[in-house]
Protein backbone atom coordinates (compact mmCIF):
# COMPACT_ATOMS: atom_id res chain seq x y z
CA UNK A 1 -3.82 110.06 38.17
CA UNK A 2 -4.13 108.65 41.52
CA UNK A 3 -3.94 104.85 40.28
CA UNK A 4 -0.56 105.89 38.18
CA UNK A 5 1.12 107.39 41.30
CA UNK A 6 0.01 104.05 43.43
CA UNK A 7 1.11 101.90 40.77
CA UNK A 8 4.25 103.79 40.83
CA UNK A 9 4.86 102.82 44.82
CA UNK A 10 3.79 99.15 44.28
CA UNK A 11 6.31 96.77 44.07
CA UNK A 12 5.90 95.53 41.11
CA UNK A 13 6.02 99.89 40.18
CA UNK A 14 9.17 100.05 42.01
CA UNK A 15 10.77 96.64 40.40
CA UNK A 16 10.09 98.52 37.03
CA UNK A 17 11.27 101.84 37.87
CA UNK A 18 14.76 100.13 38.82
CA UNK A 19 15.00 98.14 35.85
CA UNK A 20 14.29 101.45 33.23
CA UNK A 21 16.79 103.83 35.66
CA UNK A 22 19.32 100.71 35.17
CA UNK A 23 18.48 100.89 31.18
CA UNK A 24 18.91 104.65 30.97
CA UNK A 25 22.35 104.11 32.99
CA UNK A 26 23.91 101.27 31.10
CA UNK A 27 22.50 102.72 27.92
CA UNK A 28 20.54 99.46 27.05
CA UNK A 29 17.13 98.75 26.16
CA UNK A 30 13.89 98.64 28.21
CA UNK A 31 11.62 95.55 26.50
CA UNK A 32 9.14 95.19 29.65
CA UNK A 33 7.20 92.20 29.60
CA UNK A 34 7.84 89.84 27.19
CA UNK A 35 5.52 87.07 26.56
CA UNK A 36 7.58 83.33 26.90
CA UNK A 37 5.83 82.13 23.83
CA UNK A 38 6.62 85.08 21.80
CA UNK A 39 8.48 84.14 18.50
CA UNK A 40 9.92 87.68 18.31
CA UNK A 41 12.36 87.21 20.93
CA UNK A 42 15.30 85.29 22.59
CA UNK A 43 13.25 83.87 25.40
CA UNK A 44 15.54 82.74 28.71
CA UNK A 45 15.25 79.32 30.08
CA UNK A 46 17.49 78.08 32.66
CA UNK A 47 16.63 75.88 35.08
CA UNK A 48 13.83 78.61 36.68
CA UNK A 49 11.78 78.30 33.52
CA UNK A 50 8.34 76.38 33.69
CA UNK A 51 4.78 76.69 31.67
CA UNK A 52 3.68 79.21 34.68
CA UNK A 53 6.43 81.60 34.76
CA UNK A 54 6.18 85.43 33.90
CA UNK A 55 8.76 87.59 32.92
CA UNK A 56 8.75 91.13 33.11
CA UNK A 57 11.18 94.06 32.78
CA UNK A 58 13.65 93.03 30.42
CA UNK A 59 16.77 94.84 29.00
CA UNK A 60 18.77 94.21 26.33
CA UNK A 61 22.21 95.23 25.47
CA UNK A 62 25.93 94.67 25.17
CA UNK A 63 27.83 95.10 28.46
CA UNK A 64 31.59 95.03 28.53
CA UNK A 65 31.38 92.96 24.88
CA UNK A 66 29.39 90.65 25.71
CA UNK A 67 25.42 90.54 24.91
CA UNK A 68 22.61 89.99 27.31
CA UNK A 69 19.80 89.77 28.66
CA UNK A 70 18.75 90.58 32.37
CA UNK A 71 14.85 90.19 33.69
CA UNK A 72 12.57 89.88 36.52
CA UNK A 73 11.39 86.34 36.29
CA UNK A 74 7.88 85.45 38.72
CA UNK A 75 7.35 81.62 39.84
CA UNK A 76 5.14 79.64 42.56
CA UNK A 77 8.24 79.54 44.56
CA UNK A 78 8.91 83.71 43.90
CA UNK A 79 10.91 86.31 42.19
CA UNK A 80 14.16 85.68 40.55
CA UNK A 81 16.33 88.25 38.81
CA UNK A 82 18.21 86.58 36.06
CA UNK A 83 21.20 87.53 33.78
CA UNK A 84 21.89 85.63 30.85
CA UNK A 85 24.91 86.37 28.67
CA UNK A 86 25.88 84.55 25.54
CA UNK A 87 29.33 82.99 25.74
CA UNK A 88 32.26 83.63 23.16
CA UNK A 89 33.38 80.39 22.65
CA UNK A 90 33.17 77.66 19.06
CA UNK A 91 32.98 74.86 21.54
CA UNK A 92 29.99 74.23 23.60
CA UNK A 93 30.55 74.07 27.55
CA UNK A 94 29.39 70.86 29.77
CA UNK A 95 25.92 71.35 31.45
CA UNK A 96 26.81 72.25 35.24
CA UNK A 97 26.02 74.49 37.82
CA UNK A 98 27.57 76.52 40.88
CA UNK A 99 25.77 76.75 43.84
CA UNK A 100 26.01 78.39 47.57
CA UNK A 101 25.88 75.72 49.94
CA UNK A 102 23.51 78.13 51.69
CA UNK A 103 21.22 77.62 48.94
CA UNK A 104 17.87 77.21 50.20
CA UNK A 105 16.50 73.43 50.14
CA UNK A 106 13.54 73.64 47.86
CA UNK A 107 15.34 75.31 44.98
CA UNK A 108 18.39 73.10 45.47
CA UNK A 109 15.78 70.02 45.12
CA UNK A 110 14.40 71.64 42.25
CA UNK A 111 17.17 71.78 40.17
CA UNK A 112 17.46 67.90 41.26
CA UNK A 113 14.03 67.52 39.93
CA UNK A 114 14.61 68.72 36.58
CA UNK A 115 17.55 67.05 36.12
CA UNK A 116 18.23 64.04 38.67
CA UNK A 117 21.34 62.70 37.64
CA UNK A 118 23.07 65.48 38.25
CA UNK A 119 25.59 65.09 41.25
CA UNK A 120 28.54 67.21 43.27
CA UNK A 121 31.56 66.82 41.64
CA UNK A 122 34.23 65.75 44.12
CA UNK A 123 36.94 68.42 45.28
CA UNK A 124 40.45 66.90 44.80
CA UNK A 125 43.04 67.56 47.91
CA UNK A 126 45.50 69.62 45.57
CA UNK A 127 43.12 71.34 42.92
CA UNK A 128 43.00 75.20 41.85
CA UNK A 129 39.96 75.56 44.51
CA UNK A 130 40.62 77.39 47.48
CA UNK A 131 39.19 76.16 50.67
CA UNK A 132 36.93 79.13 51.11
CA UNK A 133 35.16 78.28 47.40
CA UNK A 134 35.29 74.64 48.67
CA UNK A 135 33.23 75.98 51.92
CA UNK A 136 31.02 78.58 50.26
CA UNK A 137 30.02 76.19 46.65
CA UNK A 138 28.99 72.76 45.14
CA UNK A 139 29.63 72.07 41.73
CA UNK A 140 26.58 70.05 40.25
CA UNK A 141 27.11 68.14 36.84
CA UNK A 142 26.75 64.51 35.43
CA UNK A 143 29.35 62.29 36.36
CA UNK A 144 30.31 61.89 32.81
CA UNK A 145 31.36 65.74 32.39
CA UNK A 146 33.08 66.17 36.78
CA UNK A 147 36.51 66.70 34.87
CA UNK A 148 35.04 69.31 32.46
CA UNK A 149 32.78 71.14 34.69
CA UNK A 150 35.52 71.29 37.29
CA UNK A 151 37.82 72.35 34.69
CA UNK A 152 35.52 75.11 33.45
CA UNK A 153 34.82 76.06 37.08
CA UNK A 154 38.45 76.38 38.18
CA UNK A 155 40.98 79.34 38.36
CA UNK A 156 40.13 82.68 37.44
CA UNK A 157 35.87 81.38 37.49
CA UNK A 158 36.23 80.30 41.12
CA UNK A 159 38.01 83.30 42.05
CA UNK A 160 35.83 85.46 40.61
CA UNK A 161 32.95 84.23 42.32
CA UNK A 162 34.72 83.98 45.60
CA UNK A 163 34.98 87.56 45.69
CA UNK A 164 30.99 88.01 46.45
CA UNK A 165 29.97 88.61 50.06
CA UNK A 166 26.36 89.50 51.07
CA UNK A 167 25.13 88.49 47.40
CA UNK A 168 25.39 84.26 46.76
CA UNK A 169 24.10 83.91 43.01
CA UNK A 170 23.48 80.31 41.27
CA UNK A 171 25.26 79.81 38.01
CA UNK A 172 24.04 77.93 35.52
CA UNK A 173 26.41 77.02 32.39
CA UNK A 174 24.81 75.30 28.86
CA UNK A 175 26.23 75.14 26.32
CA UNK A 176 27.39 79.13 24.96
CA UNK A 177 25.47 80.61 27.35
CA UNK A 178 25.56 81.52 31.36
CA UNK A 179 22.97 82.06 33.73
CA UNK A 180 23.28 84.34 36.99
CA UNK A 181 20.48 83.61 39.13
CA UNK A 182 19.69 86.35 42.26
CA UNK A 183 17.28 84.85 44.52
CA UNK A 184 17.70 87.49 47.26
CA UNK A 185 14.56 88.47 48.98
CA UNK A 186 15.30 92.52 48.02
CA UNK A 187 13.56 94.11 45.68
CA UNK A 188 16.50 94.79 42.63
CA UNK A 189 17.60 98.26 42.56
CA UNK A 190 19.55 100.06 39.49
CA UNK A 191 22.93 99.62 41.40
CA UNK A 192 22.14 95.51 42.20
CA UNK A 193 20.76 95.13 38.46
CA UNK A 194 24.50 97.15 37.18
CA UNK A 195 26.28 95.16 39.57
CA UNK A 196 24.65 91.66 38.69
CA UNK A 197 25.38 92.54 34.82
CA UNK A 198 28.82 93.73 35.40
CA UNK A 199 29.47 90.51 37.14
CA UNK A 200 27.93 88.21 35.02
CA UNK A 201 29.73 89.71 31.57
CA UNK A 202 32.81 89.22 33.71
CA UNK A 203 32.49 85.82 34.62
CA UNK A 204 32.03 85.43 30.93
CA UNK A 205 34.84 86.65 30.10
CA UNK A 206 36.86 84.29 33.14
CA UNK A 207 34.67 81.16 31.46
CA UNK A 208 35.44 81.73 27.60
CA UNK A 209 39.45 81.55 28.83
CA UNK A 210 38.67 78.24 30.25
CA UNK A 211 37.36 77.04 26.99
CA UNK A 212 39.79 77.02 24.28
């Protein structure tokens, strides 16, 4: 009894106890762990994934018509929540990412690492970004897809994501899927997990209008 109620107050207790209140909520199911070689399931990659990795705490569901798939991911480097939401779209986007300037320097390097020929795509003087997304975010793609990725990063995306304050996520776009990537040093908490859903099926939504 006594090991239940400490395992309750552990973090890793409380990290689960968010993630089932934010199931019961949203009306979506509670998987827990799932094993990354498990055949059974859609496993998430992304640019977090490695042969080390552990995921626990996963729900499933369909959030404002879009289905996904939101966990608590451990690596060496720490926890990340992640959202990943399959994209509407016949066409496949271009491989690129969004990222806070503020981004810390050993995950910015490791997304270099894993794929080094990635670069920023250069801001143009008169383009749909607003100078506060041109402060706040980098683009990241190969050279051969800057006018794609900045296409599928422009208007309604970049506004959307210019709305977030105290929260700076990474996306990651490949082909009909999205990643939202939480790094934050909080533990997640129902209302962060609802919020980081809600935003992710919306910046779905902003994407798939981009790629028609």
């Amino acid at each position: 009894m006594l090991g239940s109620v400490l395992l309750a107050y552990s973090p890793s207790g409380r990290v689960t106890q968010s993630f089932k209140q934010f199931a019961k909520k949203a009306g979506v199911m509670y998987m827990g762990t799932v094993k990354q070689h498990s055949v059974e399931y859609h496993l998430v990659r992304g640019f977090t994934a490695s042969h080390s990795h552990k995921d626990t705490d996963h729900c499933i569901g369909t959030f404002l018509h879009h289905d996904f798939i939101t966990l608590n991911r451990e690596t060496s480097s720490g926890r990340v929540v992640i959202t990943e939401v399959d994209l509407h779209t016949l066409h496949p986007f271009s491989h690129f990412f969004v990222v806070p300037n503020t981004l810390r320097r050993e995950l910015f390097d490791s997304i270099l690492q894993l794929y080094p020929h990635h670069r920023h795509a250069p801001y143009a003087p008169l383009d749909s970004f607003s100078a506060k997304f041109k402060d706040e975010y980098s683009i990241l793609s190969l050279p051969t897809y800057f006018t794609r990725s900045l296409h599928f990063a422009g208007d309604e995306v970049a506004k959307c994501i210019s709305v977030l304050h105290s929260t700076k996520y990474v996306f990651e776009v490949i082909d009909n899927s999205l990643f939202v990537y939480n790094f934050a040093a909080n533990e997640p908490t129902e209302k962060s997990l609802e919020f980081q859903v809600r935003f992710a099926c919306t910046l779905a939504t902003a994407l798939e209008t981009r790629n028609k």
